[in-house]
C-alpha atoms as a PDB file:
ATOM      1  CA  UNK A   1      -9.647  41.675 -77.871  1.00  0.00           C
ATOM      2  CA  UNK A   2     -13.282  40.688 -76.782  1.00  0.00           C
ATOM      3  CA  UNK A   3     -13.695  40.317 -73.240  1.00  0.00           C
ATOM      4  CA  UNK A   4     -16.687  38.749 -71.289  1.00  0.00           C
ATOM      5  CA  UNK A   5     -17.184  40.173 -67.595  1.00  0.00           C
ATOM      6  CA  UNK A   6     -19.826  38.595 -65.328  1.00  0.00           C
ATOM      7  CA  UNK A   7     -21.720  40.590 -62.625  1.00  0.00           C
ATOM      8  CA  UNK A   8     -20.442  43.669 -64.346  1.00  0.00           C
ATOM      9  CA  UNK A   9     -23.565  45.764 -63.907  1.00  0.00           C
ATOM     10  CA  UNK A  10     -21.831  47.373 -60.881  1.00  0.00           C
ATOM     11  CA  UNK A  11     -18.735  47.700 -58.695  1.00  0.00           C
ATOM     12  CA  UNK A  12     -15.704  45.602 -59.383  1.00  0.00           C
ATOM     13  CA  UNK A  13     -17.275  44.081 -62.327  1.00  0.00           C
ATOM     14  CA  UNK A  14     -18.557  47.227 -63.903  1.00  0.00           C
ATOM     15  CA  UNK A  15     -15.252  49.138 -63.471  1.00  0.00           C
ATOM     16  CA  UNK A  16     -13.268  45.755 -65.183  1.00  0.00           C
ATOM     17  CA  UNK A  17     -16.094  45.525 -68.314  1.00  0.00           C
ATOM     18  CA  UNK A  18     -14.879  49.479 -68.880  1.00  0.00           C
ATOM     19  CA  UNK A  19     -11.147  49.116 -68.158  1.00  0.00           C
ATOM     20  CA  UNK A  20     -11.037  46.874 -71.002  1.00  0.00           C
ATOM     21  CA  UNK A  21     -13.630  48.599 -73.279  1.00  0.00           C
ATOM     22  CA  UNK A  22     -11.393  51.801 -72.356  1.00  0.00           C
ATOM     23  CA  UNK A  23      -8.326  49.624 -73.726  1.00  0.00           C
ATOM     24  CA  UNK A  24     -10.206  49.097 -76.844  1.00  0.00           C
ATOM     25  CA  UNK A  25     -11.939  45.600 -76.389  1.00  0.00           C
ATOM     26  CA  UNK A  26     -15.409  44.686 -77.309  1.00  0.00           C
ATOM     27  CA  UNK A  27     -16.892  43.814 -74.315  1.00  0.00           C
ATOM     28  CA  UNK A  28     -20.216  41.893 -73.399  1.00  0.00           C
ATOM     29  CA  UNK A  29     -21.444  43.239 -70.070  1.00  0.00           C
ATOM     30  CA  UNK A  30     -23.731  40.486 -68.656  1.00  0.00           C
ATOM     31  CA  UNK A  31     -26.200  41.077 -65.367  1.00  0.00           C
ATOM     32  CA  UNK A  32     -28.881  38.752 -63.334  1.00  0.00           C
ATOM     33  CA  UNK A  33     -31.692  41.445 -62.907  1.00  0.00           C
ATOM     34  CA  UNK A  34     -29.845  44.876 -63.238  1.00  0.00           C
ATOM     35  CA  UNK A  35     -30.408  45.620 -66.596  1.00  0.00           C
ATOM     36  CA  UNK A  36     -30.584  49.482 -66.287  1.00  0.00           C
ATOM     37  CA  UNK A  37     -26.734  49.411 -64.476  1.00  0.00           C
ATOM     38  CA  UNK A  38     -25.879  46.846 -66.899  1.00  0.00           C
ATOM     39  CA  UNK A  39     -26.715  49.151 -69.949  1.00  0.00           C
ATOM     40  CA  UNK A  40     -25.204  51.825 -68.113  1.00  0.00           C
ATOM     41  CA  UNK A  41     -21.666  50.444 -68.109  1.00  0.00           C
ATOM     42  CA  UNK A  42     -22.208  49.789 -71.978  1.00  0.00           C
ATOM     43  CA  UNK A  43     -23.129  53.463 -72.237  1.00  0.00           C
ATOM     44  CA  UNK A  44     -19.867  54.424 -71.307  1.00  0.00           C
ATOM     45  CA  UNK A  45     -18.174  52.313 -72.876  1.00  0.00           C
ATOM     46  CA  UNK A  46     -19.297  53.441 -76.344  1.00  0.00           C
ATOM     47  CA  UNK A  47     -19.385  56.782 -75.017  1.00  0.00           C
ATOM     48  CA  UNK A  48     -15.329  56.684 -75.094  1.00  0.00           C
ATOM     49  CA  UNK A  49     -15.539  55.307 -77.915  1.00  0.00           C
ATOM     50  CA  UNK A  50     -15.346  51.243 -76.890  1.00  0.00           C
ATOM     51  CA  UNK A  51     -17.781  48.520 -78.703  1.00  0.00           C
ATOM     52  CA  UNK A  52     -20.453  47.336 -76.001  1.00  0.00           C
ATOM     53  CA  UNK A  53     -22.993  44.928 -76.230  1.00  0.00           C
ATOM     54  CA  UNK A  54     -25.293  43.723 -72.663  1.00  0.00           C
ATOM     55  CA  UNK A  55     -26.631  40.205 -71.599  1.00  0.00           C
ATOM     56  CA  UNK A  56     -28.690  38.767 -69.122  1.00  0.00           C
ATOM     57  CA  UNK A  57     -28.054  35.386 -67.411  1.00  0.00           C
ATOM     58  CA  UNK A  58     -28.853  33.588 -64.122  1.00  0.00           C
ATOM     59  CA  UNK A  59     -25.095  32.042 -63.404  1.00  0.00           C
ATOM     60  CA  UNK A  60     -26.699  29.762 -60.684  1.00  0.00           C
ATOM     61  CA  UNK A  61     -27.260  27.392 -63.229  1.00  0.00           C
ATOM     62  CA  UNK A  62     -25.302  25.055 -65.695  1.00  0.00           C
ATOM     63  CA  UNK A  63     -27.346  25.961 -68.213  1.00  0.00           C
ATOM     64  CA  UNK A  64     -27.364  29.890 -67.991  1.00  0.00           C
ATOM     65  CA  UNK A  65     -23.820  29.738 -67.405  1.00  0.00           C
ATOM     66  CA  UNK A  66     -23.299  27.566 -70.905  1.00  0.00           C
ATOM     67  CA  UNK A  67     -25.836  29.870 -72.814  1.00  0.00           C
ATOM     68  CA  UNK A  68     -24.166  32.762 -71.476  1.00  0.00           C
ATOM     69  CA  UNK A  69     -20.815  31.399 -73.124  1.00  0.00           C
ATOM     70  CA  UNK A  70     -22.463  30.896 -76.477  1.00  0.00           C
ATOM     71  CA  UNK A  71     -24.223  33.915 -76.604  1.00  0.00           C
ATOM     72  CA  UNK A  72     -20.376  35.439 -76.318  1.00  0.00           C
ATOM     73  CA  UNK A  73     -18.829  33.991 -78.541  1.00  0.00           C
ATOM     74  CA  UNK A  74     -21.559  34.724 -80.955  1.00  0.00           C
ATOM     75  CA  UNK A  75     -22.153  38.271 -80.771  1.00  0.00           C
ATOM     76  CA  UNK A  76     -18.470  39.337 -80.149  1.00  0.00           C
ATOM     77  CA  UNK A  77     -17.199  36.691 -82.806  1.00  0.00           C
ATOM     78  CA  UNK A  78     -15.116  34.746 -80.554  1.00  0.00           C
ATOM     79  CA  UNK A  79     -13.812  34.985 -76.958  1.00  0.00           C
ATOM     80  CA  UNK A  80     -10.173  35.821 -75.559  1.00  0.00           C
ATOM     81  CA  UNK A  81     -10.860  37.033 -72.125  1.00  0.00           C
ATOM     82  CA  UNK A  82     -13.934  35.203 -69.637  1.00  0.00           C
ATOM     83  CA  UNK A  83     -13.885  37.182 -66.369  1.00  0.00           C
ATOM     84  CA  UNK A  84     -15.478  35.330 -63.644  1.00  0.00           C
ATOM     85  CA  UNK A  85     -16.911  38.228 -61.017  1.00  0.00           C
ATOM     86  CA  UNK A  86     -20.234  37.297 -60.890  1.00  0.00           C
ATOM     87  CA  UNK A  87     -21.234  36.670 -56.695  1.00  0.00           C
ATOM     88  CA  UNK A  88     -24.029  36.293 -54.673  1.00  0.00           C
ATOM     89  CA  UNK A  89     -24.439  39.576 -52.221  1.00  0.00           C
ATOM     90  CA  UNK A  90     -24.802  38.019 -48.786  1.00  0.00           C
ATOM     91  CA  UNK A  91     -24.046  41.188 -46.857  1.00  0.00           C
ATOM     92  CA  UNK A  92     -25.878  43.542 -47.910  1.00  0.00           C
ATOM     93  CA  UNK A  93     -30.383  44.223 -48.590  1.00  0.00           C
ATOM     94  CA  UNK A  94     -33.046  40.765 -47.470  1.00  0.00           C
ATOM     95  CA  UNK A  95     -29.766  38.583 -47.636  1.00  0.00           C
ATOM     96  CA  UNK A  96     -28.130  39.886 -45.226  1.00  0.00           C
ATOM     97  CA  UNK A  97     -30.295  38.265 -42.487  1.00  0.00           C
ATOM     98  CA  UNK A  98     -30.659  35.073 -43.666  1.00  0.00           C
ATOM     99  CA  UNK A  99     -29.500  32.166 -41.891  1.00  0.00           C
ATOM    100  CA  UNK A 100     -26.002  30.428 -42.449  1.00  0.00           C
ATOM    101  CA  UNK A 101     -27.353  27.594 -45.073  1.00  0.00           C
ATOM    102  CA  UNK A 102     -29.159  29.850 -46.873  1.00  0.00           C
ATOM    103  CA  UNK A 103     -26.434  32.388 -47.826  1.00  0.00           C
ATOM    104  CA  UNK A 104     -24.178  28.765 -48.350  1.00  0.00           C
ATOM    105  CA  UNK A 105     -26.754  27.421 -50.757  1.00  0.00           C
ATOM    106  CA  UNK A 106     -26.736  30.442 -53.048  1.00  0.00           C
ATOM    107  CA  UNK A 107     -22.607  31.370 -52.133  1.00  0.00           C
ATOM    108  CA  UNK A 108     -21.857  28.020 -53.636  1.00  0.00           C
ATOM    109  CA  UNK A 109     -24.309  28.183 -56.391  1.00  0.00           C
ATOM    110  CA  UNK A 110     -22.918  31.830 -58.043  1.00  0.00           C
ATOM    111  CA  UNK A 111     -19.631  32.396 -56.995  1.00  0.00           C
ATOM    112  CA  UNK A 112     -18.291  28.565 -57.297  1.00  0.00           C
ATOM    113  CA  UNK A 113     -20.579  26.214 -59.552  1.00  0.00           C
ATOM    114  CA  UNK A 114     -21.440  29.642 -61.530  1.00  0.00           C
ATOM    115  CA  UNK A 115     -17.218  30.014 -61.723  1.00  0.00           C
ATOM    116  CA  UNK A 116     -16.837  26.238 -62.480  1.00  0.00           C
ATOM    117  CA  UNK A 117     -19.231  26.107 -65.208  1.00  0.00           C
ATOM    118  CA  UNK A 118     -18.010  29.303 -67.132  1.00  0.00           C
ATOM    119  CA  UNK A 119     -14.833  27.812 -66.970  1.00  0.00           C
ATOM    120  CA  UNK A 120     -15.611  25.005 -68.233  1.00  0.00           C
ATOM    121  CA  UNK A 121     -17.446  26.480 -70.974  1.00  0.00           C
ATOM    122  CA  UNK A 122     -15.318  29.207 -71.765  1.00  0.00           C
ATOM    123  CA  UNK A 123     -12.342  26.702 -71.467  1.00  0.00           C
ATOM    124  CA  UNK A 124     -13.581  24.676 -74.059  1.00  0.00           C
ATOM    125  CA  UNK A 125     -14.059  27.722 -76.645  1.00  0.00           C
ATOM    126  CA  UNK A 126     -10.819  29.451 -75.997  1.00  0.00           C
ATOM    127  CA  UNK A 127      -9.241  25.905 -77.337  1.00  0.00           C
ATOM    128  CA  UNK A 128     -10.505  25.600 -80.486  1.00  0.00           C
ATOM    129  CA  UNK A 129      -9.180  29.387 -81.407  1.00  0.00           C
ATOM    130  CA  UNK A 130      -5.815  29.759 -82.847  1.00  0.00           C
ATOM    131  CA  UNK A 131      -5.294  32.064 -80.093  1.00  0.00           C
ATOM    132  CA  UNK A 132      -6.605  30.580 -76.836  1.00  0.00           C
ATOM    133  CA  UNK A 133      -7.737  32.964 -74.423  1.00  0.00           C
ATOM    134  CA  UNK A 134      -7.550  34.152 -70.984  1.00  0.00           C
ATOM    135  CA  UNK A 135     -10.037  33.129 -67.979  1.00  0.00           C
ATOM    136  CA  UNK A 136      -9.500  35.433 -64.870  1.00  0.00           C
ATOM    137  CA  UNK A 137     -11.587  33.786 -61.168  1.00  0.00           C
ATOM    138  CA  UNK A 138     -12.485  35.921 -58.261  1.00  0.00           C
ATOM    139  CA  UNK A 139     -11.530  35.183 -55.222  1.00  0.00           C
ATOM    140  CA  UNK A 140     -10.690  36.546 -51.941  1.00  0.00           C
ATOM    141  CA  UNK A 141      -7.458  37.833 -50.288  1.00  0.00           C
ATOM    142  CA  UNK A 142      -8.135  36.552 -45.889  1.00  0.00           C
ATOM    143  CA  UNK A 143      -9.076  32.403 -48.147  1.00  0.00           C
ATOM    144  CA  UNK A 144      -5.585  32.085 -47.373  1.00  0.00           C
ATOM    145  CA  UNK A 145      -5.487  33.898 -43.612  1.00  0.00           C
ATOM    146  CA  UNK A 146      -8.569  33.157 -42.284  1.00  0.00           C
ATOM    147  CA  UNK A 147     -11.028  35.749 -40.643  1.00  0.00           C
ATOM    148  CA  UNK A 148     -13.796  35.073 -37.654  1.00  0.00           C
ATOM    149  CA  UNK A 149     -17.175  35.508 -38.149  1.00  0.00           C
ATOM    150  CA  UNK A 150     -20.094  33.802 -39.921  1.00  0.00           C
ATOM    151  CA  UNK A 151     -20.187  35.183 -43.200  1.00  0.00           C
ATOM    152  CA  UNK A 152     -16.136  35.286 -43.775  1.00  0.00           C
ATOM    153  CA  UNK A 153     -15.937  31.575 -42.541  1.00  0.00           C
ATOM    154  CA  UNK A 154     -18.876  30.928 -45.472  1.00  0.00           C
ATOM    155  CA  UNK A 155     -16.431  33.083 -48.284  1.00  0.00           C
ATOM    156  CA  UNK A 156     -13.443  31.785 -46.811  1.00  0.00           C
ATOM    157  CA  UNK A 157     -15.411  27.969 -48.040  1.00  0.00           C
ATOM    158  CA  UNK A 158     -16.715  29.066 -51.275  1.00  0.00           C
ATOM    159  CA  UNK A 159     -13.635  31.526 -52.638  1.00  0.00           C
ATOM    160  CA  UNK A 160     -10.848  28.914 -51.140  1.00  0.00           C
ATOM    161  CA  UNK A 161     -12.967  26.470 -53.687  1.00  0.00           C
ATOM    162  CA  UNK A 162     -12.749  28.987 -56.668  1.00  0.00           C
ATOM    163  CA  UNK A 163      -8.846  29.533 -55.711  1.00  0.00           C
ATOM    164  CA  UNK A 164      -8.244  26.000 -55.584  1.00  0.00           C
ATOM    165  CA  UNK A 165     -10.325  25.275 -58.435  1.00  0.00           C
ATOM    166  CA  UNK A 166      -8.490  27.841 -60.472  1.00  0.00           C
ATOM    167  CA  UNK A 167      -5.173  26.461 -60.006  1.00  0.00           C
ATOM    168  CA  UNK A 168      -5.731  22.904 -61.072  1.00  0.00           C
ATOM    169  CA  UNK A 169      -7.639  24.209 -64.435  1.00  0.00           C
ATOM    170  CA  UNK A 170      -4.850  26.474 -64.909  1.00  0.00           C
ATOM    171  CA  UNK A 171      -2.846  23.111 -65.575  1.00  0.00           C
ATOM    172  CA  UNK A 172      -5.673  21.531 -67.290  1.00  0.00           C
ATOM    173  CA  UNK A 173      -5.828  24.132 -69.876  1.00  0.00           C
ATOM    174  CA  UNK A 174      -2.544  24.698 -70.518  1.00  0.00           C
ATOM    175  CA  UNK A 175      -0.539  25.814 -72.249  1.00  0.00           C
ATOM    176  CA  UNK A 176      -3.473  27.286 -75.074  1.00  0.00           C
ATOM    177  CA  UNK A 177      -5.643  29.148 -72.221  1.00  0.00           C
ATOM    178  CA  UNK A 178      -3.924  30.594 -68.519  1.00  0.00           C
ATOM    179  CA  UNK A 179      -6.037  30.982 -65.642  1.00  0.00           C
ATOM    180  CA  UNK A 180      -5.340  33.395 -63.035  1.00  0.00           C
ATOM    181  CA  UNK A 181      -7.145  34.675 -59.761  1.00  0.00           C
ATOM    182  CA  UNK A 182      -7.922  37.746 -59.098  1.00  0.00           C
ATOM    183  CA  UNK A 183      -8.003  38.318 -54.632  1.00  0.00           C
ATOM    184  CA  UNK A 184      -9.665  41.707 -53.760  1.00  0.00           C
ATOM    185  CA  UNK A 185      -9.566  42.764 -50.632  1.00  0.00           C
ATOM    186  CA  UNK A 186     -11.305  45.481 -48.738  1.00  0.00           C
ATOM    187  CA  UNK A 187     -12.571  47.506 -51.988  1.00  0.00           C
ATOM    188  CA  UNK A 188     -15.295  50.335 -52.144  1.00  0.00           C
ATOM    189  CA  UNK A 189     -18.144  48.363 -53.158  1.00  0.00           C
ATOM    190  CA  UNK A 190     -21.868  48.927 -51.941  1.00  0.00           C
ATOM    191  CA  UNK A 191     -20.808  46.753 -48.644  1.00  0.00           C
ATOM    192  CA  UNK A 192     -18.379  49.790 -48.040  1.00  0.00           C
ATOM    193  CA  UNK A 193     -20.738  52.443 -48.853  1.00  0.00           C
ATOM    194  CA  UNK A 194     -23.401  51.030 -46.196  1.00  0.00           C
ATOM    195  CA  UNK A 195     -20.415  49.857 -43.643  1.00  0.00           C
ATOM    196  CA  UNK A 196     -20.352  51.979 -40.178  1.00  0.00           C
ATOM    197  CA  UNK A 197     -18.138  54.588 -40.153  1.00  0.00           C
ATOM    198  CA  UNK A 198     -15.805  53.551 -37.367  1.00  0.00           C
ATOM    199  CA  UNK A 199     -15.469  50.500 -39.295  1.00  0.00           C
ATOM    200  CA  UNK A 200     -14.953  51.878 -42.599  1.00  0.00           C
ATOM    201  CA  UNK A 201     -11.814  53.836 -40.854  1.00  0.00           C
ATOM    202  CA  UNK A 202     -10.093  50.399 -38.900  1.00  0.00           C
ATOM    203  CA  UNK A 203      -9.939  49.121 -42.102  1.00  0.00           C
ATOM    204  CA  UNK A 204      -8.047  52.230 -43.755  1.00  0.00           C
ATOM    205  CA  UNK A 205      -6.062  52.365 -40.338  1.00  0.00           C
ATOM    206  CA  UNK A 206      -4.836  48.897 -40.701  1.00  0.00           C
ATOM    207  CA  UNK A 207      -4.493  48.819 -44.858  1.00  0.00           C
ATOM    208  CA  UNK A 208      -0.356  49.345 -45.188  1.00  0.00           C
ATOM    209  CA  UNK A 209      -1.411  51.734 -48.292  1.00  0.00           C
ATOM    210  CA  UNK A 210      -3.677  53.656 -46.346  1.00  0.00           C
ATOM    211  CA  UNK A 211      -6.730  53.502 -47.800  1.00  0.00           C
ATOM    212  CA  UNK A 212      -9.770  51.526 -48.514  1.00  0.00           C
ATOM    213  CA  UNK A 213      -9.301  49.646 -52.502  1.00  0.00           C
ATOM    214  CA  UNK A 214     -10.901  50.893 -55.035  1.00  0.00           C
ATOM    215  CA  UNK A 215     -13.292  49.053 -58.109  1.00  0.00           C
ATOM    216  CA  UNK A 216     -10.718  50.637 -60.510  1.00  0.00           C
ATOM    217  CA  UNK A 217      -7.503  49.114 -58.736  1.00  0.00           C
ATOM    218  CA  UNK A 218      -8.700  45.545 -59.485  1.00  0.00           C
ATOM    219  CA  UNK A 219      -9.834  46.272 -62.967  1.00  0.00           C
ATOM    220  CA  UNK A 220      -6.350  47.588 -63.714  1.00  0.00           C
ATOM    221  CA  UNK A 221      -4.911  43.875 -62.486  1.00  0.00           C
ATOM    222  CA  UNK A 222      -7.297  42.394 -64.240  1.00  0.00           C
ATOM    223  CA  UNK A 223      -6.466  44.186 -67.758  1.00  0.00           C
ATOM    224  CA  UNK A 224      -2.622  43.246 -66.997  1.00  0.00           C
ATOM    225  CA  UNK A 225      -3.391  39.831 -66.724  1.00  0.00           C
ATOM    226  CA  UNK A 226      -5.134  39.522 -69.735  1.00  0.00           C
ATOM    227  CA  UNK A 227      -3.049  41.417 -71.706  1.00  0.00           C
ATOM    228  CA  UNK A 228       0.667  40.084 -73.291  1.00  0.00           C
ATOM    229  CA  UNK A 229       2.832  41.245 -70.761  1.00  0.00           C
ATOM    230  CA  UNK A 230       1.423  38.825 -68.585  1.00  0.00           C
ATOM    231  CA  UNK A 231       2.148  36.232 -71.286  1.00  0.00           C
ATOM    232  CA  UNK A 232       3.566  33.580 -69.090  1.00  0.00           C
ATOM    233  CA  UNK A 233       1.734  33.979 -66.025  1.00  0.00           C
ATOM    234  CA  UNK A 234      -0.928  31.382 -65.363  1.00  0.00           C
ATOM    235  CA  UNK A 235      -2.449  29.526 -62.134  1.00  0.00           C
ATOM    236  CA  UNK A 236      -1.278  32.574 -59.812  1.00  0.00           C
ATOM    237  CA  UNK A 237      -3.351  34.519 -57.347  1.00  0.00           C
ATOM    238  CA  UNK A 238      -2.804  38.523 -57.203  1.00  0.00           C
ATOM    239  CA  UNK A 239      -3.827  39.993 -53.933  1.00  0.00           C
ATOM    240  CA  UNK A 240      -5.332  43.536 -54.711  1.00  0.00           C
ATOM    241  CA  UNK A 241      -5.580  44.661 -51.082  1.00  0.00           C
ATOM    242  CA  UNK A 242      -3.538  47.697 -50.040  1.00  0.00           C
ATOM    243  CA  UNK A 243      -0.768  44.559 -48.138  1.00  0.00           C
ATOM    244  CA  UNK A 244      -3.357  43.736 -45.729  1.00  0.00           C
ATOM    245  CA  UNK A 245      -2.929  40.362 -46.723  1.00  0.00           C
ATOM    246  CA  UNK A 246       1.210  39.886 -47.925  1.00  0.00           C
END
């Protein structure tokens, strides 16, 4: 297998890049501007043994995104699996404070024109191989719920697109490449890490499962969808959230 993960220098991206270098696929790891976390994940994925190889690419752009495709399929010799979980961090650091149409500008930039064009590209290589191929979109579990608050009504916009987005392509593709969506919910990610404390324990409170998700939990969906036994599952969404969201 040779998988693609975006935005894999950390997090939920890093964890899926080594699930599936773990399960024996050669994996490009591609980053923005963290090229020491990016080579990182690589590192252990050849450390167990897994085939690694790191690239850089702004995903804001058509262009980037298309390179970024082509440079792929190139140095892993084709492409089977494209996983979409590049995003722009809005909560966290400088971003965190800018105003609503700033955050919206560069939301809708990465996480759904940066989505739409890897698709697109991706799509369009996965059809001329014997074998198709697999594209995986990340969205968001509350797109279909709803939650208050500036920056949720701005993801709410921009993952509802990517969901909605996925499920037409997932019909446009088929039946030589499935699409599928990937909806994390409240997972351990640096937005965790720096979340109050009283917070951080509401949301284990009021997860049926207890606990907050973990990186690794949506990198195991993520390897199941890709892999045969999801066979005939395309244009579905699989909440990875604990049942906060049923």
């Amino acid at each position: 297998m040779r998988a693609a993960v975006t935005g894999a220098s950390s997090g939920i991206g890093a964890a899926i890049a080594e699930a599936f270098g773990g399960a024996g696929a050669s994996v490009l790891v591609a980053h923005r501007e963290s090229a020491e976390g990016a080579a990182a994940v690589a590192e252990r994925i050849r450390a167990s043994g897994g085939r690694a190889v790191v690239a850089q690419a702004d995903l804001g752009v058509r262009a980037g995104c298309e390179a970024l495709v082509e440079e792929a399929r190139e140095r892993l010799g084709g492409l089977d699996v494209w996983v979409n979980n590049a995003g722009a961090d809005v909560l966290t650091g400088e971003a965190a404070h800018w105003d609503w149409e700033r955050k919206l500008d560069l939301l809708l930039a990465v996480d759904l024109k940066g989505t739409i064009a890897c698709s697109y590209a991706a799509g369009a290589a996965m059809r001329e191989q014997p074998s198709g191929g697999t594209i995986l979109n990340m969205s968001w579990d509350h797109v279909t719920v709803g939650m208050a608050g500036e920056n949720p009504e701005l993801f709410s916009a921009v993952k509802g697109g990517v969901l909605a987005y996925s499920k037409s392509l997932a019909r446009g593709l088929a039946p030589r490449v499935r699409v599928n969506v990937l909806c994390p919910g409240w997972i351990e990610t640096r937005f965790a890490r720096e979340a109050d404390p009283d917070f951080h324990r509401s949301v284990a409170r009021s997860t049926p499962l207890g606990r907050w998700g973990q990186p690794e939990d949506v990198a195991a969906a993520a390897l199941w969808l890709a892999s045969p036994g999801a066979a005939f599952i395309t244009g579905q969404a699989i909440n990875t959230n604990g049942g906060v969201v049923m």
